[in-house]
N, C-alpha and C. Protein backbone atom coordinates (compact mmCIF):
# COMPACT_ATOMS: atom_id res chain seq x y z
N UNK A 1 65.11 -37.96 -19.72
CA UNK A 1 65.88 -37.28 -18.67
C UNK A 1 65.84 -35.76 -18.88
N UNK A 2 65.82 -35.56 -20.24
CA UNK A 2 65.76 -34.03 -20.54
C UNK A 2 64.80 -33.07 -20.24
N UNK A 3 63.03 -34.07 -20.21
CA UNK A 3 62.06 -33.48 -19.68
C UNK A 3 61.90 -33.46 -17.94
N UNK A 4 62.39 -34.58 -17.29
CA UNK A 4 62.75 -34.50 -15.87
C UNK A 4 63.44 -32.91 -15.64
N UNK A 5 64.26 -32.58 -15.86
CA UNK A 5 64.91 -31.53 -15.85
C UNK A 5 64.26 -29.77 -15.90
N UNK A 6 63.65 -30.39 -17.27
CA UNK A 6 62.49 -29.36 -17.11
C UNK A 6 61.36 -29.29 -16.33
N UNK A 7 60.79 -30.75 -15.51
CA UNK A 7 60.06 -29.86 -14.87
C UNK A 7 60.74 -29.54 -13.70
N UNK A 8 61.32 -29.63 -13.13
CA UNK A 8 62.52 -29.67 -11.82
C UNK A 8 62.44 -28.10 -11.83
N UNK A 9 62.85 -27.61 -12.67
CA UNK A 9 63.45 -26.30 -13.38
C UNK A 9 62.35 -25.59 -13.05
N UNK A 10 60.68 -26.14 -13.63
CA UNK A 10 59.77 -25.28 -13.86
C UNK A 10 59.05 -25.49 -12.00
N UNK A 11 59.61 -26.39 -11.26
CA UNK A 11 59.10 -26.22 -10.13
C UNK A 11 59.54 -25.59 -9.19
N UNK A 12 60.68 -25.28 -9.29
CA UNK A 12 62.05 -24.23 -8.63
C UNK A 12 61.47 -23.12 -8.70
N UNK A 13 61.05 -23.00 -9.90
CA UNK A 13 61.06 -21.07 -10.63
C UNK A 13 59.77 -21.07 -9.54
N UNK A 14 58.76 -22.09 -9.77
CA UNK A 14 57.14 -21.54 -9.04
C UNK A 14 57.46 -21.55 -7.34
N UNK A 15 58.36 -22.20 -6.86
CA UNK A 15 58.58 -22.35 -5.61
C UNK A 15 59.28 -20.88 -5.41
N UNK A 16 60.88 -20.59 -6.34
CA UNK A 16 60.83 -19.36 -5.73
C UNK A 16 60.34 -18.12 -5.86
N UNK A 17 59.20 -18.15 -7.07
CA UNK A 17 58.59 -17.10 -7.00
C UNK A 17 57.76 -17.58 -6.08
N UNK A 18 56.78 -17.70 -5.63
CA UNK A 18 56.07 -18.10 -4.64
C UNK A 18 56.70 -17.70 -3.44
N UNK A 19 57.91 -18.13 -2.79
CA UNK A 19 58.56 -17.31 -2.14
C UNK A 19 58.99 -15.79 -1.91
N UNK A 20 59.44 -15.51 -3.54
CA UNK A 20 59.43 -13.84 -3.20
C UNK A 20 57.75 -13.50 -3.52
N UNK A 21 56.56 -13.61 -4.10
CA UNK A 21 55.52 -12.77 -3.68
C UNK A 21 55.12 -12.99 -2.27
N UNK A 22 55.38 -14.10 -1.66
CA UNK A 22 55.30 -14.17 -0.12
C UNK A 22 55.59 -12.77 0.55
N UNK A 23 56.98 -13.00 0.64
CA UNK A 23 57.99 -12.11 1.20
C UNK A 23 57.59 -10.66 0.82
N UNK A 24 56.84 -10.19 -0.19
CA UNK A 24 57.24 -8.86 -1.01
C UNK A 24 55.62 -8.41 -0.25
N UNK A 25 54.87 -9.48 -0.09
CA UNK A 25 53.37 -9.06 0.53
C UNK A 25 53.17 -8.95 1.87
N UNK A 26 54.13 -9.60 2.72
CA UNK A 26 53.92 -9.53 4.23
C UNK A 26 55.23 -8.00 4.45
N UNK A 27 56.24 -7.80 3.78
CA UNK A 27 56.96 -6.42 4.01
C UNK A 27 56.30 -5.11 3.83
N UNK A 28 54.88 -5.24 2.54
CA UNK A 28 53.98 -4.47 2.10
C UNK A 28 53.06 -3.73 3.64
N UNK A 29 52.70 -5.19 4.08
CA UNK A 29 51.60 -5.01 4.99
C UNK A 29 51.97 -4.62 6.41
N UNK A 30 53.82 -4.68 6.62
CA UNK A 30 54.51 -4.29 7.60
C UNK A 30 54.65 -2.67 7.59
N UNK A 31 54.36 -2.68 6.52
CA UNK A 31 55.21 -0.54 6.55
C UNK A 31 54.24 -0.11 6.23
N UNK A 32 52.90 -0.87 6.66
CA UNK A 32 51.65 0.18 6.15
C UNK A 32 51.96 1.32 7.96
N UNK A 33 51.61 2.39 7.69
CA UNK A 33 51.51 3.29 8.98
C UNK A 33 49.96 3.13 9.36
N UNK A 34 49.79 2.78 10.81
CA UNK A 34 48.52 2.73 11.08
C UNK A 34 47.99 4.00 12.24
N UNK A 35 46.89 4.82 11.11
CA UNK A 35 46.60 6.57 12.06
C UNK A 35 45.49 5.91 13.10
N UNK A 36 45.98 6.11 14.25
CA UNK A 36 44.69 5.77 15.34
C UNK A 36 44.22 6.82 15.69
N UNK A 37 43.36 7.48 15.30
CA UNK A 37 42.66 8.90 16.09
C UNK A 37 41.91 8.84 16.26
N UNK A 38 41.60 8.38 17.89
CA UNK A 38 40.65 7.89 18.91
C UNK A 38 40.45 9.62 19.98
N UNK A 39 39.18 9.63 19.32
CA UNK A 39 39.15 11.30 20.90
C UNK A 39 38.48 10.77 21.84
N UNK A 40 38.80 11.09 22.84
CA UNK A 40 38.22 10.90 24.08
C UNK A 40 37.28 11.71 24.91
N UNK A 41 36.08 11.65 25.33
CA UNK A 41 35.46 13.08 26.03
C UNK A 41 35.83 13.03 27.28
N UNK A 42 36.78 13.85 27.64
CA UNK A 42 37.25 13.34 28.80
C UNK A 42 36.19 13.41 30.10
N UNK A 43 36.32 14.96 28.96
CA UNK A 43 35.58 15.89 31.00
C UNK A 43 33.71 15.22 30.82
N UNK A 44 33.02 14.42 30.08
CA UNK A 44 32.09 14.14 30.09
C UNK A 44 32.30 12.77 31.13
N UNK A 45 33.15 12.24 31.38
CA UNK A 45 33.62 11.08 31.81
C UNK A 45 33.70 11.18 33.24
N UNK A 46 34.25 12.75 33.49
CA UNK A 46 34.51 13.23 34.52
C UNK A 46 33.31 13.84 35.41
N UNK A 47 32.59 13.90 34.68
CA UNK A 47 31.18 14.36 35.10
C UNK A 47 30.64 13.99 35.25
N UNK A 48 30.36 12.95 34.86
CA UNK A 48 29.38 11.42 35.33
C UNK A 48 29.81 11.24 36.25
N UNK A 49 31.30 10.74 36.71
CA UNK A 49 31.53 10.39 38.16
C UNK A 49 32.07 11.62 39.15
N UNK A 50 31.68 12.76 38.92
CA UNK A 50 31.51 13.48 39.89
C UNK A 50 30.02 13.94 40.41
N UNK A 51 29.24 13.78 39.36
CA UNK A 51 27.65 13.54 39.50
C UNK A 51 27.50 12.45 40.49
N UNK A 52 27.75 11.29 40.25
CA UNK A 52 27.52 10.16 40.46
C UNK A 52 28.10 10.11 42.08
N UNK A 53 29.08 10.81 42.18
CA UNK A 53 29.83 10.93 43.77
C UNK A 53 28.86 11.68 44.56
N UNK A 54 28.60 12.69 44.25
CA UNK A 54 27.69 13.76 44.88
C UNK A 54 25.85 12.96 45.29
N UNK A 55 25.53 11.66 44.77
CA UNK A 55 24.49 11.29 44.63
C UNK A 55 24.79 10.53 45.62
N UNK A 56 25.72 9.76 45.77
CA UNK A 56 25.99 8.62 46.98
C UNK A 56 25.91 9.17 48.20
N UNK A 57 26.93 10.42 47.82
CA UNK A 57 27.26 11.39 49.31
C UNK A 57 26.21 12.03 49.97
């Protein structure tokens, strides 16, 4: 009965650690800051379809 106990004991501890590295790795990957610096060409964009207008017209 005494070794029942122990492993009970030793399956608790792995369950709740297992639980907190869970927890401690998805809060990690929550507060990462994510830099999006996307440039845009605008006026090249703009020029194609004002080219492109003038060709139809």
């Amino acid at each position: 009965m005494k070794n029942l106990h122990k492993v009970i004991i030793l399956f608790a501890f792995i369950f709740v650690a297992g639980i907190f590295v869970t927890v401690m790795t998805v809060n990690t990957s929550l507060n990462k800051t994510i830099n999006t610096n996307e440039t845009v060409d605008i006026q090249k964009d703009t020029l194609y379809l004002l080219q492109a207008e003038k060709k139809t017209v």
